[in-house]
C-alpha atoms as a PDB file:
ATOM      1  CA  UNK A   1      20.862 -93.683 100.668  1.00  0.00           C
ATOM      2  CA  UNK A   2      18.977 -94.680  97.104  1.00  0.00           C
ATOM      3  CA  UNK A   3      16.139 -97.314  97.178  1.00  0.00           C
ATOM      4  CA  UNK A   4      14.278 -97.950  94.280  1.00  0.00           C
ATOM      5  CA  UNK A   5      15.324 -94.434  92.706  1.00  0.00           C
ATOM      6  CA  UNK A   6      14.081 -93.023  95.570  1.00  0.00           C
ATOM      7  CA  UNK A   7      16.700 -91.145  98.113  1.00  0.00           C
ATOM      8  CA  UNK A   8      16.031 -92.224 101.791  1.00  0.00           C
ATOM      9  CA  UNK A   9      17.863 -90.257 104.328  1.00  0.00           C
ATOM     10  CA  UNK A  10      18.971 -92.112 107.034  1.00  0.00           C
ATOM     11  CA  UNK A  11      17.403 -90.271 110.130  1.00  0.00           C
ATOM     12  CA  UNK A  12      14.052 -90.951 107.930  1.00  0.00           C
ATOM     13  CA  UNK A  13      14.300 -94.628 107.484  1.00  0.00           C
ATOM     14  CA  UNK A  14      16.906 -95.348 105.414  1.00  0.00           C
ATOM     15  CA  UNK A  15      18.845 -96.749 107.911  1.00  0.00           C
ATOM     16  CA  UNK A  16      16.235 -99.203 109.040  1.00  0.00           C
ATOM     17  CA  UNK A  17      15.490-100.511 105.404  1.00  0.00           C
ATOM     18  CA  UNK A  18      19.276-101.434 105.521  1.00  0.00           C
ATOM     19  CA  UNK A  19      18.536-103.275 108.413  1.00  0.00           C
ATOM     20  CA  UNK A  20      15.752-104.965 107.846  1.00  0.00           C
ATOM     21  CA  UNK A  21      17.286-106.358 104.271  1.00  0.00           C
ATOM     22  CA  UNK A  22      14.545-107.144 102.288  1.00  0.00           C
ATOM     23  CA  UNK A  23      15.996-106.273  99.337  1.00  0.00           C
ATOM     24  CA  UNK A  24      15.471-108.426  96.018  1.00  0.00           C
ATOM     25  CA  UNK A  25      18.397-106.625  94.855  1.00  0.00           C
ATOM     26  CA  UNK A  26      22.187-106.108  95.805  1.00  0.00           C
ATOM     27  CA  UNK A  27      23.251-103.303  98.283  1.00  0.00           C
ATOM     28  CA  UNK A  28      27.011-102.268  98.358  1.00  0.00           C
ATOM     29  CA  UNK A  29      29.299-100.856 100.523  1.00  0.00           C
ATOM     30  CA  UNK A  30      31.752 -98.092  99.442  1.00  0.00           C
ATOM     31  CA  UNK A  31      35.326 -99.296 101.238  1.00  0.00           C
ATOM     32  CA  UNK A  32      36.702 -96.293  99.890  1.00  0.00           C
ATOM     33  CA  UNK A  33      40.038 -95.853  97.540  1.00  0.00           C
ATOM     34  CA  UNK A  34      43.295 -96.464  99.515  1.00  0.00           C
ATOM     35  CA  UNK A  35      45.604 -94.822  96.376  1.00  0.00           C
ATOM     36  CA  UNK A  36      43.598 -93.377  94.133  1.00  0.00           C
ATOM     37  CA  UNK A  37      42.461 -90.737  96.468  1.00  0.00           C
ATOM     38  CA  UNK A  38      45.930 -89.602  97.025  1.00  0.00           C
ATOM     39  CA  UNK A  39      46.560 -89.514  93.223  1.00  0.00           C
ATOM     40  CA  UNK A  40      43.839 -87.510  93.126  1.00  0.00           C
ATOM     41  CA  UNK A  41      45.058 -84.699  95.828  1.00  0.00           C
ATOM     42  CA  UNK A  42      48.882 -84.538  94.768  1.00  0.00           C
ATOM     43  CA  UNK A  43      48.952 -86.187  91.250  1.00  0.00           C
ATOM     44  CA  UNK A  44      50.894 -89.346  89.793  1.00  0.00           C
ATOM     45  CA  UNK A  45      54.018 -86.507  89.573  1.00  0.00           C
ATOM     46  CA  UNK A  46      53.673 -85.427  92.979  1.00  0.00           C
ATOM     47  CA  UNK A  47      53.357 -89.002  94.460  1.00  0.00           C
ATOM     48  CA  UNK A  48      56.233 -90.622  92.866  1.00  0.00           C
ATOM     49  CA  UNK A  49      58.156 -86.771  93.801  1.00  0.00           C
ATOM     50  CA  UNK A  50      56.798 -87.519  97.683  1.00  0.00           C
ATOM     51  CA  UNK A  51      57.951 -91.567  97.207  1.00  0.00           C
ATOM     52  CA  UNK A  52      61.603 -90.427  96.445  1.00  0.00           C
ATOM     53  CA  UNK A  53      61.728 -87.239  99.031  1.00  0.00           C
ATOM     54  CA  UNK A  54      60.104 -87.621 101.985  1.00  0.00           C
ATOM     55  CA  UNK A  55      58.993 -91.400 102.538  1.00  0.00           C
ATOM     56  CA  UNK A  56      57.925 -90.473 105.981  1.00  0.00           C
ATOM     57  CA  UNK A  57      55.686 -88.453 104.554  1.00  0.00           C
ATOM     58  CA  UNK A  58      54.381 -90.901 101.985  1.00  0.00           C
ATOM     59  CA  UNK A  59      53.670 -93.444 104.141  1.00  0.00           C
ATOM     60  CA  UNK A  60      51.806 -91.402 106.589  1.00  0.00           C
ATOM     61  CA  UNK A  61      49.241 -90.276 103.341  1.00  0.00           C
ATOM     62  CA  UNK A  62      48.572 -94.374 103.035  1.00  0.00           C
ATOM     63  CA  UNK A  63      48.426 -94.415 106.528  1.00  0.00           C
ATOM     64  CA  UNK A  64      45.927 -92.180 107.474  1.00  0.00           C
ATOM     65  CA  UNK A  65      43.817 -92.699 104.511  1.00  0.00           C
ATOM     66  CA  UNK A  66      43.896 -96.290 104.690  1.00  0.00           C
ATOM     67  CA  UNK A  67      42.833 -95.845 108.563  1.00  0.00           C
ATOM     68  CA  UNK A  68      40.195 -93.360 107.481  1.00  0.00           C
ATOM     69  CA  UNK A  69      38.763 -95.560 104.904  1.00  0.00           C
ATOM     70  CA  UNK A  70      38.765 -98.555 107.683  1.00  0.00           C
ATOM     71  CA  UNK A  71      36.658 -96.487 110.199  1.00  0.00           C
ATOM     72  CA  UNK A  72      34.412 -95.603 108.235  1.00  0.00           C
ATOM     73  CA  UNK A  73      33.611 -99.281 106.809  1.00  0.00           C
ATOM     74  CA  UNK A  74      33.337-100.247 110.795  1.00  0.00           C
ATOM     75  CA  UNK A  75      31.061 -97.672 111.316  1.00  0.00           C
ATOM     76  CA  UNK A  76      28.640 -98.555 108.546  1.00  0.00           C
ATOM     77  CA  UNK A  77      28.774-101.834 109.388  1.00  0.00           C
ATOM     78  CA  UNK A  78      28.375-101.600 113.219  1.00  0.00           C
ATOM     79  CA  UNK A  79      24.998 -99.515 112.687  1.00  0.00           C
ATOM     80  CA  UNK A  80      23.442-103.198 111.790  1.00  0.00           C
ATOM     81  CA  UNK A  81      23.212-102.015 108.143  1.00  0.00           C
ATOM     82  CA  UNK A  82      22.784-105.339 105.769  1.00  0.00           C
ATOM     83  CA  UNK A  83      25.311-105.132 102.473  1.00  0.00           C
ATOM     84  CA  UNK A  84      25.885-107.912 100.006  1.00  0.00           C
ATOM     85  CA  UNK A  85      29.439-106.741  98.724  1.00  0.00           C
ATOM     86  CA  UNK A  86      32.284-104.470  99.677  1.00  0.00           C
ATOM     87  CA  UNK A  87      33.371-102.374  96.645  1.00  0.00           C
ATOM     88  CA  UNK A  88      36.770 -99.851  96.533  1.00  0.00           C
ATOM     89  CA  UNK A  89      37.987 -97.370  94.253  1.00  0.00           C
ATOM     90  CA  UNK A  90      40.991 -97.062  92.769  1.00  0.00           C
ATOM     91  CA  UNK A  91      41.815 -95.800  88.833  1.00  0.00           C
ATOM     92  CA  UNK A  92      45.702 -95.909  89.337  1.00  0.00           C
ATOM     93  CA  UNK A  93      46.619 -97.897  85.925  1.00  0.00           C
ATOM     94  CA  UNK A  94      46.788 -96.369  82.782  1.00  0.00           C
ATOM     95  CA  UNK A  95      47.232 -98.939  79.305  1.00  0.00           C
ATOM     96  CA  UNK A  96      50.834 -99.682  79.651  1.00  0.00           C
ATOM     97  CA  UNK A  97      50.386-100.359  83.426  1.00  0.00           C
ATOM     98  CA  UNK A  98      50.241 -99.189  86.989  1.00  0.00           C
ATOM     99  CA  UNK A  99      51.004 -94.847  87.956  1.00  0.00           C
ATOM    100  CA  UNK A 100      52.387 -96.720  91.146  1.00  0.00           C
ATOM    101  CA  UNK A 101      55.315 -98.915  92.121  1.00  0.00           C
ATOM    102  CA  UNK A 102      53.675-102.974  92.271  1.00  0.00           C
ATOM    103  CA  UNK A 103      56.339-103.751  94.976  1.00  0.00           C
ATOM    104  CA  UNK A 104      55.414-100.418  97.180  1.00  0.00           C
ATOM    105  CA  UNK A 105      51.755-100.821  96.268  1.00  0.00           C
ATOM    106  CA  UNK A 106      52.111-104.160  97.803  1.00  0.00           C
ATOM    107  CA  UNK A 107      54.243-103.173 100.658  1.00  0.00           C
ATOM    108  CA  UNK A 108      52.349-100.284 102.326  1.00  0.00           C
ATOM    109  CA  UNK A 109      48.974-100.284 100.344  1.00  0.00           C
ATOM    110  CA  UNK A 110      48.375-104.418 100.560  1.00  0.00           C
ATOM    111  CA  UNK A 111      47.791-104.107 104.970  1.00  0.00           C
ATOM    112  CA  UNK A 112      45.238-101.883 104.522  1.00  0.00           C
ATOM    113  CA  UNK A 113      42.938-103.906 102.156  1.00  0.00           C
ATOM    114  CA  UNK A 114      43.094-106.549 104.005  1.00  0.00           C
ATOM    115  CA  UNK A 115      42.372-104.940 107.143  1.00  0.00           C
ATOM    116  CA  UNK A 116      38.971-103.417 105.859  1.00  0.00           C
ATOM    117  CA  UNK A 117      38.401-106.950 104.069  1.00  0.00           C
ATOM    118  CA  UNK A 118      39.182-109.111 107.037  1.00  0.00           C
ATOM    119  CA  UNK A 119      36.169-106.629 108.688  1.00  0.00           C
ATOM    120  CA  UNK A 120      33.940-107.442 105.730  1.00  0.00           C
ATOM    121  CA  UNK A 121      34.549-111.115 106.360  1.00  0.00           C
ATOM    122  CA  UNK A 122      33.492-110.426 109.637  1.00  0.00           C
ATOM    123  CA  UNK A 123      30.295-109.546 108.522  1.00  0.00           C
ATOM    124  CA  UNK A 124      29.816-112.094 106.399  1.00  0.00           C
ATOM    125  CA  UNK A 125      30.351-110.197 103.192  1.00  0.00           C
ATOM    126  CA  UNK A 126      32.355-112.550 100.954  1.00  0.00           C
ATOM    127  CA  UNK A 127      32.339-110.407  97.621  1.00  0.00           C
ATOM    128  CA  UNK A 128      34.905-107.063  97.206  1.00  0.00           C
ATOM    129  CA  UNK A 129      34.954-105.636  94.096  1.00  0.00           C
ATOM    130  CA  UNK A 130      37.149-102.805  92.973  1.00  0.00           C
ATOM    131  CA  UNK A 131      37.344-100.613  90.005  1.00  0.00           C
ATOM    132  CA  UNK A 132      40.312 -99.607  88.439  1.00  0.00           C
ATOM    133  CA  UNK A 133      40.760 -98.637  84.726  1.00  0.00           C
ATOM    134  CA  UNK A 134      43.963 -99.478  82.835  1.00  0.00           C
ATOM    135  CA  UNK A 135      45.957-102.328  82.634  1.00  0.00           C
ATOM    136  CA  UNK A 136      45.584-103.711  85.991  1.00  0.00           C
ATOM    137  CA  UNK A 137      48.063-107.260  85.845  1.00  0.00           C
ATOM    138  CA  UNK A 138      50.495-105.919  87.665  1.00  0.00           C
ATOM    139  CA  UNK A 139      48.646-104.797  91.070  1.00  0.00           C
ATOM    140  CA  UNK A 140      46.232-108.349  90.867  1.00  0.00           C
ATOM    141  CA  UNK A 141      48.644-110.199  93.312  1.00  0.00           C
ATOM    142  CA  UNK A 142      48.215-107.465  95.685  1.00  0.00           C
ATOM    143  CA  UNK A 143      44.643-107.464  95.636  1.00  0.00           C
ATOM    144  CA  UNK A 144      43.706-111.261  95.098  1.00  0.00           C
ATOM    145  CA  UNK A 145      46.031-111.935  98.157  1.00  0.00           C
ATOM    146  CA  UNK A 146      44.289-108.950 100.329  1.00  0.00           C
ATOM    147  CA  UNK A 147      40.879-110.190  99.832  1.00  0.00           C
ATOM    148  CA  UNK A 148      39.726-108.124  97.019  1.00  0.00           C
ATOM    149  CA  UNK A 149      38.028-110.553  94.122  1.00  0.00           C
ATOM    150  CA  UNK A 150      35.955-108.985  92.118  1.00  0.00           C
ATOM    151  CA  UNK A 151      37.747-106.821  89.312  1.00  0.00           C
ATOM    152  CA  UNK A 152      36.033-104.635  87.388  1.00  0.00           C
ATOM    153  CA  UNK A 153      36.387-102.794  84.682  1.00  0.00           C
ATOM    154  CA  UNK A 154      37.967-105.545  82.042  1.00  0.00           C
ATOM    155  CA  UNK A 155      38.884-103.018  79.477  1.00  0.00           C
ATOM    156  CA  UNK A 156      39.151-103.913  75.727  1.00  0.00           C
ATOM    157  CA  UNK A 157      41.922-101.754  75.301  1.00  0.00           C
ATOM    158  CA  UNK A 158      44.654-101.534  73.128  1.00  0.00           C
ATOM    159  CA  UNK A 159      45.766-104.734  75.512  1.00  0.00           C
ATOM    160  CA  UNK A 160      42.661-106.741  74.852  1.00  0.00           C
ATOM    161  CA  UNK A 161      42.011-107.771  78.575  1.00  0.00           C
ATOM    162  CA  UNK A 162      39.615-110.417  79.304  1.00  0.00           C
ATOM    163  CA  UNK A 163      39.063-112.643  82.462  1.00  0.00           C
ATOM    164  CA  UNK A 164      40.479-116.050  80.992  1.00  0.00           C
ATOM    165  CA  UNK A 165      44.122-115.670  81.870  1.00  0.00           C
ATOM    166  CA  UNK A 166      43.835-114.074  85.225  1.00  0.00           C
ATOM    167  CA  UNK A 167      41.714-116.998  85.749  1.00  0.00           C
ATOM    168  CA  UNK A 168      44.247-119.246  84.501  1.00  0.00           C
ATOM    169  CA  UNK A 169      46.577-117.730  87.310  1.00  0.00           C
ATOM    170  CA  UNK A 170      44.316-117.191  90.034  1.00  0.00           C
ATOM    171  CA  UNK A 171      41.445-120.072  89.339  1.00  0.00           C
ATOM    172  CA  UNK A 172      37.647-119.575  90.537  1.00  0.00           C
ATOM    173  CA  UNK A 173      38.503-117.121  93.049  1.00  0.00           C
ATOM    174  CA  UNK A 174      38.946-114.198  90.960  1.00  0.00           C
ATOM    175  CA  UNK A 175      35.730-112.994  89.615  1.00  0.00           C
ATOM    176  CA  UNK A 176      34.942-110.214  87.145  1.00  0.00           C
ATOM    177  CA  UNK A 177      32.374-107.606  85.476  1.00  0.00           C
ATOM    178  CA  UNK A 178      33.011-106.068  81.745  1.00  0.00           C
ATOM    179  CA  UNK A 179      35.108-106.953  79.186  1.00  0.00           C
ATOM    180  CA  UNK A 180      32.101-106.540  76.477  1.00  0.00           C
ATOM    181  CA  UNK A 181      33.525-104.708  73.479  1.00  0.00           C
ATOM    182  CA  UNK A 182      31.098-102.216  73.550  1.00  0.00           C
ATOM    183  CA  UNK A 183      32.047-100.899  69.818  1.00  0.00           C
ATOM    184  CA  UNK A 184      29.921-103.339  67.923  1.00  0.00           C
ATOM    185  CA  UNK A 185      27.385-101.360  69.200  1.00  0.00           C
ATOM    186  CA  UNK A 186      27.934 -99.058  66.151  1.00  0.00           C
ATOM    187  CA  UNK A 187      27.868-101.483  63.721  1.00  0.00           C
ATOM    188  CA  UNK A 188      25.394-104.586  62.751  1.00  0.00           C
ATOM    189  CA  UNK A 189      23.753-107.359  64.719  1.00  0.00           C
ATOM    190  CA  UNK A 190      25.799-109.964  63.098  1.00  0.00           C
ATOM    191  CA  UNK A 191      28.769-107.870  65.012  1.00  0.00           C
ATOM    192  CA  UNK A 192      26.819-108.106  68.131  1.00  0.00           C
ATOM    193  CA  UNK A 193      26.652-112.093  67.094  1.00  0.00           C
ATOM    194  CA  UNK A 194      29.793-112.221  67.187  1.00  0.00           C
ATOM    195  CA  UNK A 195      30.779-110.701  70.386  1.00  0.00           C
ATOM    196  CA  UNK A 196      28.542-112.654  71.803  1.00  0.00           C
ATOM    197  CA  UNK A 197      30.054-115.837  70.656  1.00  0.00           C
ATOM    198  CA  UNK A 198      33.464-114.054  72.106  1.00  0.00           C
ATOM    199  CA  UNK A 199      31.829-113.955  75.659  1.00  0.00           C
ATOM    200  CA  UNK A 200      30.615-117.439  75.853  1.00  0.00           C
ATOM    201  CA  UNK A 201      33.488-118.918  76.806  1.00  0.00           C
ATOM    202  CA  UNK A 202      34.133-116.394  79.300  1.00  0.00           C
ATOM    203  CA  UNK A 203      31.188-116.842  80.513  1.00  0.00           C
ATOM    204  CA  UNK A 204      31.421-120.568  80.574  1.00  0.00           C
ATOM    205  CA  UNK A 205      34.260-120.069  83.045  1.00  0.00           C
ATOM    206  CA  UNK A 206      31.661-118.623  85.569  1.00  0.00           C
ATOM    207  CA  UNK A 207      32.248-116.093  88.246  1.00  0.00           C
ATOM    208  CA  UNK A 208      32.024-113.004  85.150  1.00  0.00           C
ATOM    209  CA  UNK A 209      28.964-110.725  84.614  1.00  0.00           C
ATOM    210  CA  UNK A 210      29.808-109.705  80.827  1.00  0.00           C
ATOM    211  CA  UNK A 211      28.629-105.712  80.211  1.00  0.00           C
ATOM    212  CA  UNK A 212      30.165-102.984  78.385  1.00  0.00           C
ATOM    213  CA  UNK A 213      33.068-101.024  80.476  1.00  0.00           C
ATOM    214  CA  UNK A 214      32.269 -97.393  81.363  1.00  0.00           C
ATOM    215  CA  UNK A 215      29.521 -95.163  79.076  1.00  0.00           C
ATOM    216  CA  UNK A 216      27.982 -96.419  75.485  1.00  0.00           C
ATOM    217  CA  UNK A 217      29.806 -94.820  73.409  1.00  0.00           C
ATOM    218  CA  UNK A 218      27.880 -91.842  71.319  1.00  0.00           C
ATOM    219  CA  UNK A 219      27.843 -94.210  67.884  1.00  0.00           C
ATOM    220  CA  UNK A 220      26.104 -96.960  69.432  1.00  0.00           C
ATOM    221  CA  UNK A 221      22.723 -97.905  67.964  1.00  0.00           C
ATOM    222  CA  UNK A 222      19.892 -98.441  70.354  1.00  0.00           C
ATOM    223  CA  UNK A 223      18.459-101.368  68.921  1.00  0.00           C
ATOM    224  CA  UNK A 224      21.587-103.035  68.687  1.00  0.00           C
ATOM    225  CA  UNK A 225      22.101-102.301  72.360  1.00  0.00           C
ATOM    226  CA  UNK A 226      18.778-103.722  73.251  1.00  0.00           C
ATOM    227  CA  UNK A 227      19.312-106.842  70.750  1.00  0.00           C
ATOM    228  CA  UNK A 228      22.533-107.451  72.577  1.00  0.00           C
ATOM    229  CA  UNK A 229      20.782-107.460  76.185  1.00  0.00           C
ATOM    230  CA  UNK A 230      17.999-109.778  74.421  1.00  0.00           C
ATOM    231  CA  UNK A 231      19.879-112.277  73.152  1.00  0.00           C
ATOM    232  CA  UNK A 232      22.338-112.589  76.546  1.00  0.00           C
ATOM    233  CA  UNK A 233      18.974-112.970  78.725  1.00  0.00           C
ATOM    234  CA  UNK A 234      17.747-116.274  75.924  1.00  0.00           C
ATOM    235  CA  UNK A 235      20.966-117.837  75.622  1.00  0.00           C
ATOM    236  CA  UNK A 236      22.459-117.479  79.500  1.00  0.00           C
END
């Protein structure tokens, strides 16, 4: 495990400082990826070929990754380890939309969330984040309703995604992280002004940490980077 930059292994204390929690930081679990994985191993071609041929087969991937993924959560959170949020794994949209079936997705993905979520409840964990890029509307029901509420990134893509009309559809309990257009970092500080007048209402809604999605991108100037995190920390 990482503390403070520092790795701890956990047969040389790192399993007590998870106990012990006292952090002045947040600790996450890793829940694992219940699709993406799969993509990963076979591909979106081979899934969706496996989906039409051999649905026995496809179900028993989900299956057995979505029971690996649960054991493993119980484990880590049986060993008295202290975590503030559960976070999955997913990257299974691209910008026009999910590499997956929304209706299957729900069907035989949807148990298994809720499953390791329910645990997290459990243990008193009350924040699950996930991270999927793309354009993610399509696969929110599945998650919001399985205990997942805490979507991140919020891309500003060629779709222009922002939190306010998921949170017109979901309310309060849909939470977010990103959604900073992270371009005006190349440009001038009246362009980082402006962005940040963007935000505000966002962030008026509350429940959304505004940041830039992924890596700054190779044009960004430093000191508009550093001008941005400034004037976020004096006006919020």
């Amino acid at each position: 495990m990482l503390a403070n930059d520092r790795v701890i292994p956990f047969d040389e204390g790192g399993l007590e400082f998870l106990q012990e929690n006292k952090r002045d930081y947040m600790y996450g679990l890793h829940c694992g990826s219940l699709f993406g994985h799969i993509r990963d191993i076979v591909g979106v071609e081979g899934s969706s070929y496996i989906y039409c041929d051999d649905m026995e087969l496809y179900e028993e991937m989900i299956n057995t990754n979505g029971d690996l993924c649960y054991q493993n959560v119980k484990y880590a959170l049986e060993s008295g380890a202290k975590f503030d949020f559960g976070h999955f794994w997913e990257d299974i949209c691209f910008k026009n939309g999910p590499l997956v079936i929304p209706r299957v997705f729900d069907e035989l993905v949807g148990p298994h969330y809720k499953r390791i979520t329910d645990l997290l409840t459990e243990y008193g964990i009350d924040i699950v984040s996930l991270d999927c890029d793309g354009c993610i509307d399509a696969l929110i029901p599945t998650w919001i309703e399985n205990g997942v509420n805490t979507m991140f990134p919020i891309e500003v893509g060629t779709w222009e995604a922002e939190i306010a009309p998921w949170r017109e559809e979901y309310g309060k309990r849909l939470l977010g992280v990103g959604g900073m257009n992270k371009n005006v970092f190349a440009k001038d500080r009246a362009a980082v002004d402006a962005e940040i007048e963007r935000l505000a209402e966002l962030i008026a809604l509350g429940g959304y940490i505004p940041c830039p999605d992924h890596r700054i991108p190779p044009g960004a100037e430093w000191d508009n980077v550093k001008y941005y995190c400034e004037k976020m920390r004096e006006r919020f």
